[in-house]
C-alpha atoms as a PDB file:
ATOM      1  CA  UNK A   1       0.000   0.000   0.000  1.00  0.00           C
ATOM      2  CA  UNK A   2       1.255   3.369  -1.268  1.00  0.00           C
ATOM      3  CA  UNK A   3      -0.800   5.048   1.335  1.00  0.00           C
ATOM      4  CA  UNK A   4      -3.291   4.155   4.085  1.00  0.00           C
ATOM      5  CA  UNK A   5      -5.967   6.972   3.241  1.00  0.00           C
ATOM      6  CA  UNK A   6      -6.169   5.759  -0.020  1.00  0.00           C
ATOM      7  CA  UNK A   7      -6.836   2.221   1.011  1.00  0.00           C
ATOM      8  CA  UNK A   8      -9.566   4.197   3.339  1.00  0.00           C
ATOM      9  CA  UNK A   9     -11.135   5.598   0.220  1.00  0.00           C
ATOM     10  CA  UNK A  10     -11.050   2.845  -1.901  1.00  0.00           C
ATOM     11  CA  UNK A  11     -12.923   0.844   0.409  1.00  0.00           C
ATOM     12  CA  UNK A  12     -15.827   3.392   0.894  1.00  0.00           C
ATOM     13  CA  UNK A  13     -15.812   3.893  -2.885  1.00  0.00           C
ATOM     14  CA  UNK A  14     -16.385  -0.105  -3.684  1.00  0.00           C
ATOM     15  CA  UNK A  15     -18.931  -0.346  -0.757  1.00  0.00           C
ATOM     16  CA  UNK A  16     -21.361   2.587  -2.563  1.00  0.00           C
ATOM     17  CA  UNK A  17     -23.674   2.037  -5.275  1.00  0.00           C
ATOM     18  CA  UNK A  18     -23.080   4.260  -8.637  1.00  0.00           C
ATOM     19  CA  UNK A  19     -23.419   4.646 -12.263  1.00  0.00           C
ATOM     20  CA  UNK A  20     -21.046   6.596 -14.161  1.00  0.00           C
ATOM     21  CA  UNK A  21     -19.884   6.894 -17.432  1.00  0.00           C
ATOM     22  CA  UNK A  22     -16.402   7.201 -19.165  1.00  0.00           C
ATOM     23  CA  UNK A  23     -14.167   8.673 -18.052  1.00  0.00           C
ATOM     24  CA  UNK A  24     -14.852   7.379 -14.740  1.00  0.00           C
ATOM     25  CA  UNK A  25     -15.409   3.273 -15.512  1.00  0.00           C
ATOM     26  CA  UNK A  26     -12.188   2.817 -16.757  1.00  0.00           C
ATOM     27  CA  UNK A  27     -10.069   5.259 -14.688  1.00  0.00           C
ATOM     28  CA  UNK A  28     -11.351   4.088 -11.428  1.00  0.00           C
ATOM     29  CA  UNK A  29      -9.955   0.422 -12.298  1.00  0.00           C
ATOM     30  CA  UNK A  30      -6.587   2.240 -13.443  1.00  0.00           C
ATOM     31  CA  UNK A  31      -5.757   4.191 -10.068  1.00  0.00           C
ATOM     32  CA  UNK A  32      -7.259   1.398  -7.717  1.00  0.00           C
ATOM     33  CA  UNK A  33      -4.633  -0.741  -9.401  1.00  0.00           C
ATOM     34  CA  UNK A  34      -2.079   2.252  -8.684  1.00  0.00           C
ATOM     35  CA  UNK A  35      -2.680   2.806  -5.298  1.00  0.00           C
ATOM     36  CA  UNK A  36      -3.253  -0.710  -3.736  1.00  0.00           C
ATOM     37  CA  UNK A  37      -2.489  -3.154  -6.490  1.00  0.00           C
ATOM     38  CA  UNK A  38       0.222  -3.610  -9.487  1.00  0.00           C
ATOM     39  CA  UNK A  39      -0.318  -0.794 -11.351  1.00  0.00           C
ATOM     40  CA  UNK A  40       2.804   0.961 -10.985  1.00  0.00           C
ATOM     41  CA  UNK A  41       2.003   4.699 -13.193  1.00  0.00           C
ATOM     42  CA  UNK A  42      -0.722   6.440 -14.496  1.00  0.00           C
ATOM     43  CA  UNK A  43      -0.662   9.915 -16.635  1.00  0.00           C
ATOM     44  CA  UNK A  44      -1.626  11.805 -13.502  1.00  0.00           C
ATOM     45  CA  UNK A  45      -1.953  14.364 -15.838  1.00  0.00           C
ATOM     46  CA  UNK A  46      -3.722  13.317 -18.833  1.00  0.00           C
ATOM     47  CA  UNK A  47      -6.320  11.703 -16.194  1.00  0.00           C
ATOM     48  CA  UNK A  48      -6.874  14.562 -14.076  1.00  0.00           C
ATOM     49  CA  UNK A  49      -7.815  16.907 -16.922  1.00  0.00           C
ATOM     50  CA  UNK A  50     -10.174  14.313 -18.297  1.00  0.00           C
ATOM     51  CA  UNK A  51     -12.058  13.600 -14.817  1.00  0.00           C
ATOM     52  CA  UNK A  52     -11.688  17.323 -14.470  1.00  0.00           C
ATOM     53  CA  UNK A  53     -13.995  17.968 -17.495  1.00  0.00           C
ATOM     54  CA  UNK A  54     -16.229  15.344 -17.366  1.00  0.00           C
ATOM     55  CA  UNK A  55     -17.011  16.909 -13.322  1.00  0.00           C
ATOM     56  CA  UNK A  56     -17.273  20.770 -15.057  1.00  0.00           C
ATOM     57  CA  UNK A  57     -19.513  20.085 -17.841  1.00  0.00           C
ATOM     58  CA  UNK A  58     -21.629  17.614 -15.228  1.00  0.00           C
ATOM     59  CA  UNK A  59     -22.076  20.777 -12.471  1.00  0.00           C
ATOM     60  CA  UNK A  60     -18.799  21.637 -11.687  1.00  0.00           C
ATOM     61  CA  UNK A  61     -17.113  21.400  -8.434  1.00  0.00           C
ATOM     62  CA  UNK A  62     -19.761  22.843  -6.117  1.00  0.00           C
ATOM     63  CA  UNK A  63     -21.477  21.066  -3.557  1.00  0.00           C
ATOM     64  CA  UNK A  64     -24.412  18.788  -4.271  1.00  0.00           C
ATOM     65  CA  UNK A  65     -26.198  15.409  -2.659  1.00  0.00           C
ATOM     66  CA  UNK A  66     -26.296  14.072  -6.198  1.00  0.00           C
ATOM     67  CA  UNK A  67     -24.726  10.635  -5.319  1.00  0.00           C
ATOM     68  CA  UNK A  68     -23.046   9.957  -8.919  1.00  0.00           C
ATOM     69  CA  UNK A  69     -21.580  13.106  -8.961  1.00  0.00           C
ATOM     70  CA  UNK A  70     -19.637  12.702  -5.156  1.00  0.00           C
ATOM     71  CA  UNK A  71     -18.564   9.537  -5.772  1.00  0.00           C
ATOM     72  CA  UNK A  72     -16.859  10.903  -9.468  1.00  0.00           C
ATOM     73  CA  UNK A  73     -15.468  13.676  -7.065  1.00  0.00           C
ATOM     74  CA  UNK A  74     -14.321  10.839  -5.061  1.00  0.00           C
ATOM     75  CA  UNK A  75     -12.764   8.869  -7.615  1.00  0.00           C
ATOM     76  CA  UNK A  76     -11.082  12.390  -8.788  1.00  0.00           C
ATOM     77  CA  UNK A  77      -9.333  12.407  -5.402  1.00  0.00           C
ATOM     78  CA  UNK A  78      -7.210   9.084  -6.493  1.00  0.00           C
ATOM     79  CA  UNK A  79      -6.321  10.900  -9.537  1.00  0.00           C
ATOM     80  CA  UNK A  80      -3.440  12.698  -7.261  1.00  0.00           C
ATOM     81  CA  UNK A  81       0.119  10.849  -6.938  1.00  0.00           C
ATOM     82  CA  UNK A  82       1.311  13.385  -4.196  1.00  0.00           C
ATOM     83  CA  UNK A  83       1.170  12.087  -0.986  1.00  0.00           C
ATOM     84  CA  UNK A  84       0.825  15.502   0.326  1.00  0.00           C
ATOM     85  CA  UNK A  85      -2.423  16.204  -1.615  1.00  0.00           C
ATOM     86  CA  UNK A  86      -3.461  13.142  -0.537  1.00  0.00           C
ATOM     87  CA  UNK A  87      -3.093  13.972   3.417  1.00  0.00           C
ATOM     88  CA  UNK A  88      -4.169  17.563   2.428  1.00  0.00           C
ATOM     89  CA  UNK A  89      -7.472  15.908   1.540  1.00  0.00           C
ATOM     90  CA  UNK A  90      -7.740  13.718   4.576  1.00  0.00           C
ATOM     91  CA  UNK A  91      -6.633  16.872   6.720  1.00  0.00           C
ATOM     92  CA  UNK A  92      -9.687  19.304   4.895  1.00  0.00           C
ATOM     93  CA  UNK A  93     -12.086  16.205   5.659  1.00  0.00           C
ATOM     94  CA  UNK A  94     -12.961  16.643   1.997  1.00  0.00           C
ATOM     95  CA  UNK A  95     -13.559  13.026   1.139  1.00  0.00           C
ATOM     96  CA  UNK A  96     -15.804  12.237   4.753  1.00  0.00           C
ATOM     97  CA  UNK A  97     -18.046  15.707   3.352  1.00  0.00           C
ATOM     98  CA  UNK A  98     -18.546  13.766   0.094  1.00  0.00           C
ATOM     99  CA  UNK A  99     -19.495  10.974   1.784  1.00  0.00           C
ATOM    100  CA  UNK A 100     -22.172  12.747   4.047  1.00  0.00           C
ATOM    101  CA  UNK A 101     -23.413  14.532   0.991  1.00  0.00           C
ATOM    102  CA  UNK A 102     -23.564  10.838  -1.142  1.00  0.00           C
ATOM    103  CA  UNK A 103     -25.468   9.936   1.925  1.00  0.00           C
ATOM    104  CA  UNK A 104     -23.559   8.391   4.925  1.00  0.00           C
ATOM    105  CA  UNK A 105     -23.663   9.786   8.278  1.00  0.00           C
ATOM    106  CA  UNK A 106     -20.923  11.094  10.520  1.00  0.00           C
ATOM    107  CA  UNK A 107     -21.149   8.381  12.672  1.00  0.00           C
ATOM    108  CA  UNK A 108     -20.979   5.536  10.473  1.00  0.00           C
ATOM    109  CA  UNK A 109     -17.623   7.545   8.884  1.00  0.00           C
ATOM    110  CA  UNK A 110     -16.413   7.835  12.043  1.00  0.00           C
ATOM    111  CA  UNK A 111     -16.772   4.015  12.812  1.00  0.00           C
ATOM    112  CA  UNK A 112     -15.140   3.243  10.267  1.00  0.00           C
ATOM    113  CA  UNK A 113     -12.432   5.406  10.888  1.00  0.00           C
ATOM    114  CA  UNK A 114     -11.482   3.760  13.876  1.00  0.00           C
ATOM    115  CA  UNK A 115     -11.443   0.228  12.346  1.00  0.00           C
END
């Protein structure tokens, strides 16, 4: 494991029901692989910008209880290779908010946090 609060998200990410389109299908596969499996690069880059767009022409970045749209906002927040945007993100809380606003509550985060 590159990094424990990516496991963390990956796990809440395959536990939640969803339905989105390309780019999302086949980059989630791609940096699930990086982060706790064999993949060993991605264009952080090149997937980024596409996730990016799809989120901006889909509503943009703001917040919403739209459950496809948090969990593509989720899957955006494997997109980043640096560990310090990575514990930026777990620092902000910004991944437990989109999983209150998909629909979980604090205290079943917080559970889980403790496991």
């Amino acid at each position: 494991m590159k990094h424990n609060y990516t496991k963390h998200m990956i796990g809440w990410i395959d536990r939640l029901e969803f339905s989105l389109p390309e780019p999302f299908v086949s980059a989630y596969p791609t940096l699930k692989n990086y982060w706790i499996g064999d993949e060993r690069d991605f264009d952080e880059d090149s997937v980024k910008e596409s996730l990016w767009n799809w989120v901006d022409k889909n509503g943009g970045p703001g917040s919403t209880n739209e459950k496809d749209m948090n969990v593509a906002r989720m899957i955006l927040c494997l997109a980043y290779k640096s560990y310090e945007d990575i514990d930026e993100l777990k620092d902000m809380g910004f991944f437990d908010d989109l999983l209150v606003n998909y629909g979980i509550s604090r205290d079943e985060i917080n559970r889980a946090n403790c496991e």
